[in-house]
ModelCIF file with pLDDT and N, C-alpha, C, O atoms, coordinates in Angstrom:
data_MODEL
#
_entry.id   MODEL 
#
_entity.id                         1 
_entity.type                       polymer 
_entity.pdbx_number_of_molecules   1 
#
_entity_poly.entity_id                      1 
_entity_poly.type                           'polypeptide(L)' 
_entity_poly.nstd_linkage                   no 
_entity_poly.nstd_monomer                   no 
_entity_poly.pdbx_seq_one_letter_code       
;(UNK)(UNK)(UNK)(UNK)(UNK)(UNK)(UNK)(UNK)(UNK)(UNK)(UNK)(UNK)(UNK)(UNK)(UNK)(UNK)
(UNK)(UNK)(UNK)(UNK)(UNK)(UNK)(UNK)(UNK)(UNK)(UNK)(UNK)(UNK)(UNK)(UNK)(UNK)(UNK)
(UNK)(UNK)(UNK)(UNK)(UNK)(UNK)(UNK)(UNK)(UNK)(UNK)
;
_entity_poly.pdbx_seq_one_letter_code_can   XXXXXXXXXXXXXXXXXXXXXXXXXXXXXXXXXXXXXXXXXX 
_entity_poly.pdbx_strand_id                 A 
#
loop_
_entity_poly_seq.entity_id 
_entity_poly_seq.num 
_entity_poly_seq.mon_id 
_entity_poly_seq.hetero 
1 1  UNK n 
1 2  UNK n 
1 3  UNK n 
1 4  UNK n 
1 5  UNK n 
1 6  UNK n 
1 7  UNK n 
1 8  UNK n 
1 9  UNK n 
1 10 UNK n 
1 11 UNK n 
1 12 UNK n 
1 13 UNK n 
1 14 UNK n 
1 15 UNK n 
1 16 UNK n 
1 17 UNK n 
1 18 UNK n 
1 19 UNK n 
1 20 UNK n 
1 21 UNK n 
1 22 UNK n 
1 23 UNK n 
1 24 UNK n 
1 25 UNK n 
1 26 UNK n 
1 27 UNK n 
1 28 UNK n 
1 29 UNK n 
1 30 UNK n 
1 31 UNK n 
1 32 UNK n 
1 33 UNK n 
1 34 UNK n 
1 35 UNK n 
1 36 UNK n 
1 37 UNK n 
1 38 UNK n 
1 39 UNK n 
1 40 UNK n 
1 41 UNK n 
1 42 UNK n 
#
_struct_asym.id          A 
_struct_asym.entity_id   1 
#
loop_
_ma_qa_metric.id 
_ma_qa_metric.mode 
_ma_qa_metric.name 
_ma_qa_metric.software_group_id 
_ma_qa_metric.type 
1 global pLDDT . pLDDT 
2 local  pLDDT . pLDDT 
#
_ma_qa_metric_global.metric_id      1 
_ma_qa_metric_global.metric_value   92.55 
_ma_qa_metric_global.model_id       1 
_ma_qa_metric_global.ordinal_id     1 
#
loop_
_ma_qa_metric_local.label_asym_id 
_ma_qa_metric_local.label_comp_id 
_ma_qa_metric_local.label_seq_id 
_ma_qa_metric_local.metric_id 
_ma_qa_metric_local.metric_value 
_ma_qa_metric_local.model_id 
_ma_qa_metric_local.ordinal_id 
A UNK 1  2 95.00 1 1  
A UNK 2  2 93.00 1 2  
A UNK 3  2 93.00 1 3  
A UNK 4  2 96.00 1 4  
A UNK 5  2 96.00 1 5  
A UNK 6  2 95.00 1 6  
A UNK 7  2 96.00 1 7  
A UNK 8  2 96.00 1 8  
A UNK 9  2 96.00 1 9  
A UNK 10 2 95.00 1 10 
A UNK 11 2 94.00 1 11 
A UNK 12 2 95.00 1 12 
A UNK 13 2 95.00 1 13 
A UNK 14 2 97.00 1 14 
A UNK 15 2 97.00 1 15 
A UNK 16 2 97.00 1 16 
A UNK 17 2 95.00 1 17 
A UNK 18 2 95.00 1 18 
A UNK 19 2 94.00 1 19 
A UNK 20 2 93.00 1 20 
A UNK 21 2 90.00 1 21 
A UNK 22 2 89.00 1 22 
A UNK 23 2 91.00 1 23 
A UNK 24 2 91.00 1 24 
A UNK 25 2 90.00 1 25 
A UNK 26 2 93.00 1 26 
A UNK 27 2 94.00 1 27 
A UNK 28 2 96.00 1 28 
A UNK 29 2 96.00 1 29 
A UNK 30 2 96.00 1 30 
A UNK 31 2 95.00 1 31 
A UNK 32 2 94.00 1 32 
A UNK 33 2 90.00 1 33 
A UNK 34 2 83.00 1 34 
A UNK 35 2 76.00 1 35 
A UNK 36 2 79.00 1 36 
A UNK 37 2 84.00 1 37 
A UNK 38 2 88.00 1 38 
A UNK 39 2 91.00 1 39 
A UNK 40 2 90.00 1 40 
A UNK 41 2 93.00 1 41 
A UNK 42 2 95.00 1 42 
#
loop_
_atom_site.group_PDB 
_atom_site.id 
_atom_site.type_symbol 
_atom_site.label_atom_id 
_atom_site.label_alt_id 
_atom_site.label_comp_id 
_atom_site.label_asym_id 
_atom_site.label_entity_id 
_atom_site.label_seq_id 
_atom_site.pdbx_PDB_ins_code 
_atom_site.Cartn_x 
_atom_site.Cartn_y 
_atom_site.Cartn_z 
_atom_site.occupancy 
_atom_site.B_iso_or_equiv 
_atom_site.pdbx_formal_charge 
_atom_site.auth_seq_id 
_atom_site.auth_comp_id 
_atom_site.auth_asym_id 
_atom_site.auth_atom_id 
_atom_site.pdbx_PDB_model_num 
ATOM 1   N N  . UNK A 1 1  ? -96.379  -47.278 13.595  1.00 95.00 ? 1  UNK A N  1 
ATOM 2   C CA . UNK A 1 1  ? -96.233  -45.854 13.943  1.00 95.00 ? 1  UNK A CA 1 
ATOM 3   C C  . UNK A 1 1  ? -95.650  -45.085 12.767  1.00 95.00 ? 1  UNK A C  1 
ATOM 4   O O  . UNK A 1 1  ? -96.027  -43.967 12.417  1.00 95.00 ? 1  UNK A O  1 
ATOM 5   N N  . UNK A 1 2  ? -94.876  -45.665 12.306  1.00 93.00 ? 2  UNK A N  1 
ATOM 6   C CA . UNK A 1 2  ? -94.306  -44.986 10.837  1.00 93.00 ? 2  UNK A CA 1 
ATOM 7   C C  . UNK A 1 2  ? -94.881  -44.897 9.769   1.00 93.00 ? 2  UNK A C  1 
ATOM 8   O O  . UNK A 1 2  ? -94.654  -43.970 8.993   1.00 93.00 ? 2  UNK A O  1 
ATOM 9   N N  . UNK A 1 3  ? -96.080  -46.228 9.431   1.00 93.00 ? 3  UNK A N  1 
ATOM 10  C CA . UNK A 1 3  ? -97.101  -46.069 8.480   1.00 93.00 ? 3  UNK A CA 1 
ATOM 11  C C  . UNK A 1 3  ? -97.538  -44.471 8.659   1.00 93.00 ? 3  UNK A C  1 
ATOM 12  O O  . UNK A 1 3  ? -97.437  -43.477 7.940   1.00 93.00 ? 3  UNK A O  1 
ATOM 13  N N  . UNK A 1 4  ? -98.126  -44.758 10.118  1.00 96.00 ? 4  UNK A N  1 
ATOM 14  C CA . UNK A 1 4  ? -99.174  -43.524 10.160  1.00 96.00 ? 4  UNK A CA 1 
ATOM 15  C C  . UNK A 1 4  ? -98.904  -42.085 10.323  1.00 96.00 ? 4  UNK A C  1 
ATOM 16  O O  . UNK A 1 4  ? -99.667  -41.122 10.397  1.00 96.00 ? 4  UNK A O  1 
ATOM 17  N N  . UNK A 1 5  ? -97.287  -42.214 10.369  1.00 96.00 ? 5  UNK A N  1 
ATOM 18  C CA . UNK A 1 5  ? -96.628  -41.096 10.070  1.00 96.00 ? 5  UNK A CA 1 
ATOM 19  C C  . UNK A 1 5  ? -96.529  -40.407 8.988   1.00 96.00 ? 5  UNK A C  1 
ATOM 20  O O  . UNK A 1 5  ? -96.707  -39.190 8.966   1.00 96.00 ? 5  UNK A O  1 
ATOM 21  N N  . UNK A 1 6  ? -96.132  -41.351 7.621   1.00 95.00 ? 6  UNK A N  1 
ATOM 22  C CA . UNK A 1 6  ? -96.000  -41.275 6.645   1.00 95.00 ? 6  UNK A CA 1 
ATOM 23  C C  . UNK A 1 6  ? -97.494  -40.525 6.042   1.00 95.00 ? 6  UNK A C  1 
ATOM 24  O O  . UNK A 1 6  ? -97.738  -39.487 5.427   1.00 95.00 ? 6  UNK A O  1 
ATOM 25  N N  . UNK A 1 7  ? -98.123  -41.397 6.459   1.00 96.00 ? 7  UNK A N  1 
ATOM 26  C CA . UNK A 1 7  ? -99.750  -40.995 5.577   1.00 96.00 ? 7  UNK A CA 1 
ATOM 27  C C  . UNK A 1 7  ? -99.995  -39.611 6.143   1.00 96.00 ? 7  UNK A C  1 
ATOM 28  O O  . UNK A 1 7  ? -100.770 -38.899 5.505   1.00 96.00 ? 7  UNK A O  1 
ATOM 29  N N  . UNK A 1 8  ? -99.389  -39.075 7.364   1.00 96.00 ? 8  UNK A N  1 
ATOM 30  C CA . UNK A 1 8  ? -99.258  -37.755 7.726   1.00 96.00 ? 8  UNK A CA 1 
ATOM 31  C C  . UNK A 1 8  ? -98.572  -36.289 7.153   1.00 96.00 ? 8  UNK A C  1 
ATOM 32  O O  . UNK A 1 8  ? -98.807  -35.085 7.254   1.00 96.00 ? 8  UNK A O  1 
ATOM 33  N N  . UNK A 1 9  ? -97.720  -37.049 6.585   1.00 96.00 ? 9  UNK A N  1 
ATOM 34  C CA . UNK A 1 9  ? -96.748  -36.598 5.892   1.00 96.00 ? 9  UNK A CA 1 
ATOM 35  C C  . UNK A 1 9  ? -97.203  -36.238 4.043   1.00 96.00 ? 9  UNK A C  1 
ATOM 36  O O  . UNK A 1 9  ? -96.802  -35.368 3.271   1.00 96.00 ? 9  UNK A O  1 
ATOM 37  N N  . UNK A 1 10 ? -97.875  -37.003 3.934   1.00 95.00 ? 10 UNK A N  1 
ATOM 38  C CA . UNK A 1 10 ? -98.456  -36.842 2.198   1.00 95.00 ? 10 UNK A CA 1 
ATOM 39  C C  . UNK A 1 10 ? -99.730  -36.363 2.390   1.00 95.00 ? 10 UNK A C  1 
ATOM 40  O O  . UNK A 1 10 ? -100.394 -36.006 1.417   1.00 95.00 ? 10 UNK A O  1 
ATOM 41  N N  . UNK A 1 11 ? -100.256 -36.291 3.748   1.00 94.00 ? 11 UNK A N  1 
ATOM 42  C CA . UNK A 1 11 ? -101.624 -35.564 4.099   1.00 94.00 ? 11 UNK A CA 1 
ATOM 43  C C  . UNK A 1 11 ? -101.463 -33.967 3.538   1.00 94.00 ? 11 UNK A C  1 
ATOM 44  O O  . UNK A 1 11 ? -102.150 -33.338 2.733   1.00 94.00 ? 11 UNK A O  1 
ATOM 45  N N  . UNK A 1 12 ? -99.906  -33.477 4.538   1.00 95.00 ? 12 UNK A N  1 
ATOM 46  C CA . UNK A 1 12 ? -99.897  -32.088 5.211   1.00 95.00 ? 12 UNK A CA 1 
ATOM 47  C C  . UNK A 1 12 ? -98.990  -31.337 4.286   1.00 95.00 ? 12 UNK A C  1 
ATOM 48  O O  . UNK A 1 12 ? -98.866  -30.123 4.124   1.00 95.00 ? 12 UNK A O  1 
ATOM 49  N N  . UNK A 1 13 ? -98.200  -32.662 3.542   1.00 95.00 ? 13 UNK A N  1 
ATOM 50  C CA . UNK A 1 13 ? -97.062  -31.782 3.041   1.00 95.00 ? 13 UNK A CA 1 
ATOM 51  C C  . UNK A 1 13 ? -95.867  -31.194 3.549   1.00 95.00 ? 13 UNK A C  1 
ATOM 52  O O  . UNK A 1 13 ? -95.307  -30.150 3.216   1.00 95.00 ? 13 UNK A O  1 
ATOM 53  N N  . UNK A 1 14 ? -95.482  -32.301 4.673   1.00 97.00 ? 14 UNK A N  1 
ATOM 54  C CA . UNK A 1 14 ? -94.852  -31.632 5.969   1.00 97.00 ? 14 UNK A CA 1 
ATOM 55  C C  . UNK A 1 14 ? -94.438  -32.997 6.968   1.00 97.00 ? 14 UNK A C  1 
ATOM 56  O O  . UNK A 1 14 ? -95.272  -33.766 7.446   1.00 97.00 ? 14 UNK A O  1 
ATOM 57  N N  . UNK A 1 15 ? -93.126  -33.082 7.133   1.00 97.00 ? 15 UNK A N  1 
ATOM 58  C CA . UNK A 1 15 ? -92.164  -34.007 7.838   1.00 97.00 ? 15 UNK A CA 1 
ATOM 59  C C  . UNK A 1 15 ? -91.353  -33.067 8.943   1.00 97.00 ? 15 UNK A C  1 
ATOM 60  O O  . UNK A 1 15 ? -90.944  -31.915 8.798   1.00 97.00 ? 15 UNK A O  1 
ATOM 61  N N  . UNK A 1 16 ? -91.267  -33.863 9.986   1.00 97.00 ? 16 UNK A N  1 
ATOM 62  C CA . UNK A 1 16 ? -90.575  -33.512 11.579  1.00 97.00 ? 16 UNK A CA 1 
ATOM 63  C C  . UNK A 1 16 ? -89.826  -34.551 11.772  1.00 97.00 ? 16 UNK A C  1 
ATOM 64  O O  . UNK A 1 16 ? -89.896  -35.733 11.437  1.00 97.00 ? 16 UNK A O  1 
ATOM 65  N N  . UNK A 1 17 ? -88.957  -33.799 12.484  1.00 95.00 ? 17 UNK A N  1 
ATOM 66  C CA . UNK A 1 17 ? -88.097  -34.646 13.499  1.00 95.00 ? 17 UNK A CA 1 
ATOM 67  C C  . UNK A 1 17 ? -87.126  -34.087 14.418  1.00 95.00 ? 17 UNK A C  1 
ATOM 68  O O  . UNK A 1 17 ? -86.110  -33.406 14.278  1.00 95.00 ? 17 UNK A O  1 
ATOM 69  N N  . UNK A 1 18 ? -87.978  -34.762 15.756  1.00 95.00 ? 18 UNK A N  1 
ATOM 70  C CA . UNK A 1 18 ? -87.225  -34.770 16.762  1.00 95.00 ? 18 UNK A CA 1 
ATOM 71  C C  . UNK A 1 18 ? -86.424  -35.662 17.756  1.00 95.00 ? 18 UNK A C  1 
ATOM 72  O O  . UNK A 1 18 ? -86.814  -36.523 18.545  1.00 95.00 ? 18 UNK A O  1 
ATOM 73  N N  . UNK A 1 19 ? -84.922  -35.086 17.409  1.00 94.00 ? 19 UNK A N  1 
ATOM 74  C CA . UNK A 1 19 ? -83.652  -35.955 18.424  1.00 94.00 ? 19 UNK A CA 1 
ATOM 75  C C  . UNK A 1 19 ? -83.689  -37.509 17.752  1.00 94.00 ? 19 UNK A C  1 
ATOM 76  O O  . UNK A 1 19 ? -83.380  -38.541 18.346  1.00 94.00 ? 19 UNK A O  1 
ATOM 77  N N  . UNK A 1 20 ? -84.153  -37.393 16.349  1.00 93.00 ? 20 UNK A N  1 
ATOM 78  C CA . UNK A 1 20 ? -84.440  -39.118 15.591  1.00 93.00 ? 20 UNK A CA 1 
ATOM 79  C C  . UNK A 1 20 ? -83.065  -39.416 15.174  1.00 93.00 ? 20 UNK A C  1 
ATOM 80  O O  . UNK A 1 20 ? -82.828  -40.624 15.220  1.00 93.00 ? 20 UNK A O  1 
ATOM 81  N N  . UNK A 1 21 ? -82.091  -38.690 14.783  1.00 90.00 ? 21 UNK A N  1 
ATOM 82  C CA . UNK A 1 21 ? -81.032  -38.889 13.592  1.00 90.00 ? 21 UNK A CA 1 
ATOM 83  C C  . UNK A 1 21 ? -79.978  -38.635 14.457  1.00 90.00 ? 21 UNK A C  1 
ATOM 84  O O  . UNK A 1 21 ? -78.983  -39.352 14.354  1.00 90.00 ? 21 UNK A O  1 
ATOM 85  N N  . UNK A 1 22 ? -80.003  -37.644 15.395  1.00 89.00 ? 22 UNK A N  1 
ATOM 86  C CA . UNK A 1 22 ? -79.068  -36.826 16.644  1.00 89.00 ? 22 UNK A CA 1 
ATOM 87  C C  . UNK A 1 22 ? -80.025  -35.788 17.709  1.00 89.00 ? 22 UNK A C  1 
ATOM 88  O O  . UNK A 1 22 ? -80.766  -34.840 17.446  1.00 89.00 ? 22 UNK A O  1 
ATOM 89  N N  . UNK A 1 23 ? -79.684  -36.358 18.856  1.00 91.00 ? 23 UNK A N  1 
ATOM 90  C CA . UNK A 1 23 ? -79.928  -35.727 20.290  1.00 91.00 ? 23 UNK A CA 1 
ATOM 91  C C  . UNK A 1 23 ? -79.675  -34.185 20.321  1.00 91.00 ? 23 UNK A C  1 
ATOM 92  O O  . UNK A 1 23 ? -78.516  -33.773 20.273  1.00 91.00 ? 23 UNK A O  1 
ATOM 93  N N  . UNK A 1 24 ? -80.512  -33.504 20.383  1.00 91.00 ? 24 UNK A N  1 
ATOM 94  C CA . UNK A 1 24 ? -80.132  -32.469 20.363  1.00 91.00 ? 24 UNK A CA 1 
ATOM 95  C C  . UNK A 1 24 ? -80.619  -31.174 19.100  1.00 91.00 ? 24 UNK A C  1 
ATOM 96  O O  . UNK A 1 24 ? -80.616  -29.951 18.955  1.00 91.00 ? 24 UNK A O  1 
ATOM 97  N N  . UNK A 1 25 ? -81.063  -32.621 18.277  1.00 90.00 ? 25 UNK A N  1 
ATOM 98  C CA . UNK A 1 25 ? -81.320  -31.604 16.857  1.00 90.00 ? 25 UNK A CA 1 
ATOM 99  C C  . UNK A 1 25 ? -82.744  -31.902 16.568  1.00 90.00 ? 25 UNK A C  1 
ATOM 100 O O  . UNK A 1 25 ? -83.235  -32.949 16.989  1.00 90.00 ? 25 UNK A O  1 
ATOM 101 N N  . UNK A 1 26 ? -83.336  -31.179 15.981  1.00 93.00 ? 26 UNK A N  1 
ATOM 102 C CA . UNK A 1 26 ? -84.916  -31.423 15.456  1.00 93.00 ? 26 UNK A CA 1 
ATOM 103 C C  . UNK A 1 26 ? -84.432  -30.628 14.089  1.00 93.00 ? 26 UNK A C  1 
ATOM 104 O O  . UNK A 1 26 ? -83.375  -30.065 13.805  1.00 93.00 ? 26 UNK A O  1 
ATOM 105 N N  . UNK A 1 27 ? -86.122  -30.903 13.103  1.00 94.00 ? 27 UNK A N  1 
ATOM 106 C CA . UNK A 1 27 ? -85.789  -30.592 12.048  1.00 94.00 ? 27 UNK A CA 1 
ATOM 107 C C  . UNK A 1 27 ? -86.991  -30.793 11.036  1.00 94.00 ? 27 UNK A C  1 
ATOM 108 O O  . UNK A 1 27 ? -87.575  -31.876 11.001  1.00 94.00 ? 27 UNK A O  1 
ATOM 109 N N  . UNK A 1 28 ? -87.358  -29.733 10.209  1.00 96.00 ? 28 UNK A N  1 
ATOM 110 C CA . UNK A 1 28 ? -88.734  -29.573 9.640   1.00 96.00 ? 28 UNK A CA 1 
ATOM 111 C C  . UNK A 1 28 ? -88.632  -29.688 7.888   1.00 96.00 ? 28 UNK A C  1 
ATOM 112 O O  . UNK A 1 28 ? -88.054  -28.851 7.195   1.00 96.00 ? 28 UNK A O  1 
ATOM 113 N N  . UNK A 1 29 ? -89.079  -30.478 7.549   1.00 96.00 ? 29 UNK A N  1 
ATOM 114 C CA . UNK A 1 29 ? -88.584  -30.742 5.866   1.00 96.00 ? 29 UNK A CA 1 
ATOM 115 C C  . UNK A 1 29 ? -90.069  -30.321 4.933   1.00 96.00 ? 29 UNK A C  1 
ATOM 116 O O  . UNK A 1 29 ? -91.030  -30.293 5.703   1.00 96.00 ? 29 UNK A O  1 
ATOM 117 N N  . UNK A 1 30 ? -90.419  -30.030 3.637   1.00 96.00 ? 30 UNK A N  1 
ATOM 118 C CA . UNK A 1 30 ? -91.055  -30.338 2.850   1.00 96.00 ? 30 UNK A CA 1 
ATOM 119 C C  . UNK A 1 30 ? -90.887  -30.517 1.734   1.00 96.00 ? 30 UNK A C  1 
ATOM 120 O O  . UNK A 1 30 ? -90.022  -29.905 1.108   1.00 96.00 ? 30 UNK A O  1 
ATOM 121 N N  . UNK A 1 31 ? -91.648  -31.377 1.217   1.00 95.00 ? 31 UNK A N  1 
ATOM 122 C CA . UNK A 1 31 ? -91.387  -31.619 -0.155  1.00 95.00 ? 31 UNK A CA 1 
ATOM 123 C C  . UNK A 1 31 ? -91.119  -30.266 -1.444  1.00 95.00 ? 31 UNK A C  1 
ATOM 124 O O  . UNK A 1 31 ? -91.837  -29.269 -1.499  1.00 95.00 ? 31 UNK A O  1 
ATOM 125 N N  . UNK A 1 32 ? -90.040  -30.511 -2.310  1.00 94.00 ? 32 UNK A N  1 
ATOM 126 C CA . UNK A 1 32 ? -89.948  -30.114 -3.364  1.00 94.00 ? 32 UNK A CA 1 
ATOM 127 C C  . UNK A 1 32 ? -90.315  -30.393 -4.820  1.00 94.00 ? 32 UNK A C  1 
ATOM 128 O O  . UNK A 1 32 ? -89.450  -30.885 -5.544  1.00 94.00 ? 32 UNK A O  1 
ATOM 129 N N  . UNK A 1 33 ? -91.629  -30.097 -5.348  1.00 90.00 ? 33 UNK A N  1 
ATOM 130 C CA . UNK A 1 33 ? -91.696  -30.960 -6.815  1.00 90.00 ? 33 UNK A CA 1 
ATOM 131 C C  . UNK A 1 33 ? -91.013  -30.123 -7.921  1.00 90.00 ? 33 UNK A C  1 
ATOM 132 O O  . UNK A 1 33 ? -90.340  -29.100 -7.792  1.00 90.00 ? 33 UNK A O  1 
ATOM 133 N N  . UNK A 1 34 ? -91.313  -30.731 -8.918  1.00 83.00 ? 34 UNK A N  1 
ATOM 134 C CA . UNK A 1 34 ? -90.315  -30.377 -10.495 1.00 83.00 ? 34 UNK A CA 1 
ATOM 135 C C  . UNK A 1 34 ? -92.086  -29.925 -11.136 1.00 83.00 ? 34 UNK A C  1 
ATOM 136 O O  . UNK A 1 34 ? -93.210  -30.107 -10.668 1.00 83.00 ? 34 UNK A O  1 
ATOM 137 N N  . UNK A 1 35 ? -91.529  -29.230 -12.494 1.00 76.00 ? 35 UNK A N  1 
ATOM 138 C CA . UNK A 1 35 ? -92.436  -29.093 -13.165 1.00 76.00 ? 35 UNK A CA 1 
ATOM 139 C C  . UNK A 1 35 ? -93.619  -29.980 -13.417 1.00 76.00 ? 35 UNK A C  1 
ATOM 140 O O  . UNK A 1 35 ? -94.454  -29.278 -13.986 1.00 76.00 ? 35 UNK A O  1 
ATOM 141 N N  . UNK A 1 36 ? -94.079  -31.206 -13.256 1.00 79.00 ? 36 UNK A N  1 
ATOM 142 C CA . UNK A 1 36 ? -94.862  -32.151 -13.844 1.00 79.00 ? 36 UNK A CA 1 
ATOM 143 C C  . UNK A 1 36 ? -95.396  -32.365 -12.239 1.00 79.00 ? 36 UNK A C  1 
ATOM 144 O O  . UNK A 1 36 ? -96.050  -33.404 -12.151 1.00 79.00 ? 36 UNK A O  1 
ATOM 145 N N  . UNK A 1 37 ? -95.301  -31.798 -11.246 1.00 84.00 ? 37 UNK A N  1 
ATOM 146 C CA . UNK A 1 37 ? -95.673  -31.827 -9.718  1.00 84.00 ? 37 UNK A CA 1 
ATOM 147 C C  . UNK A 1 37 ? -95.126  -33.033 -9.190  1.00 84.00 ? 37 UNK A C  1 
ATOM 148 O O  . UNK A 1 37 ? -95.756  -33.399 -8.197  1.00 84.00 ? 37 UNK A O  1 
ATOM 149 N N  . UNK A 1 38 ? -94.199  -33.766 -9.492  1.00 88.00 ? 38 UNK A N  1 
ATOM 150 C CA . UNK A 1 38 ? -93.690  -34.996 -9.132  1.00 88.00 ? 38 UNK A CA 1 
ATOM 151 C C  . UNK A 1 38 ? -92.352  -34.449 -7.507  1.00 88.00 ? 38 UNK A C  1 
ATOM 152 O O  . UNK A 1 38 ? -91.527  -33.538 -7.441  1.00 88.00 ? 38 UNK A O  1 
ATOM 153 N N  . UNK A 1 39 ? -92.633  -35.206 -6.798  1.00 91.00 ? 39 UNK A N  1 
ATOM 154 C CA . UNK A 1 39 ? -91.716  -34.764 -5.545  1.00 91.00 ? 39 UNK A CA 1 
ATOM 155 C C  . UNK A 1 39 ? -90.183  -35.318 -6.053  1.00 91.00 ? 39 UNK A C  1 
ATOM 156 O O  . UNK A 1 39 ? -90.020  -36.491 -6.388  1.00 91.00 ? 39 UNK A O  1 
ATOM 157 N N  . UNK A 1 40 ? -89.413  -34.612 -6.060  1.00 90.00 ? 40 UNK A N  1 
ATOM 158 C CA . UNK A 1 40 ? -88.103  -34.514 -6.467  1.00 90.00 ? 40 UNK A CA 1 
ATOM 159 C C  . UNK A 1 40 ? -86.887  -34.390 -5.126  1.00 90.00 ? 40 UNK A C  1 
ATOM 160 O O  . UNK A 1 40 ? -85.708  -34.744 -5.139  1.00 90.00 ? 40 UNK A O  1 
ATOM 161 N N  . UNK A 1 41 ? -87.502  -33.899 -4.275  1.00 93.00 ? 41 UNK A N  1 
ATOM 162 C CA . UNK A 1 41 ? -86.588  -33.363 -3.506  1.00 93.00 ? 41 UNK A CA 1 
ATOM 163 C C  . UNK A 1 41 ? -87.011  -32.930 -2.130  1.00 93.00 ? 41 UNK A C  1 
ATOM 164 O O  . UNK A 1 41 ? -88.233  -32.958 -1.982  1.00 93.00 ? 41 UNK A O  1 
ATOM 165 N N  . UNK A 1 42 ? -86.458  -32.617 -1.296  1.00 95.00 ? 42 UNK A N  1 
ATOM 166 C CA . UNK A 1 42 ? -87.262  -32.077 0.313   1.00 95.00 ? 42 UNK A CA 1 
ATOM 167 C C  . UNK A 1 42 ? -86.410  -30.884 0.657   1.00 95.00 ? 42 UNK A C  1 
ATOM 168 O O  . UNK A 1 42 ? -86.635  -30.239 1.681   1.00 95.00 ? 42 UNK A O  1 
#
């Protein structure tokens, strides 16, 4: 399930989560790259 999450994730450019880390919280991330387009950061 996490594989196919992941490959979702480098599809869209775009990570979720809900109540995974803490109950109560959700939470929407994307990647940040550096000059050379390399992902650096979220």
């Amino acid at each position: 399930v996490l594989s196919a999450e992941l490959a979702l994730v480098r599809q869209h450019d775009i990570a979720t989560e809900v109540e995974e880390s803490r109950i109560g919280r959700c939470a929407v991330a994307v990647p940040v790259r550096d000059a050379h387009h390399v992902v650096c950061g979220a």
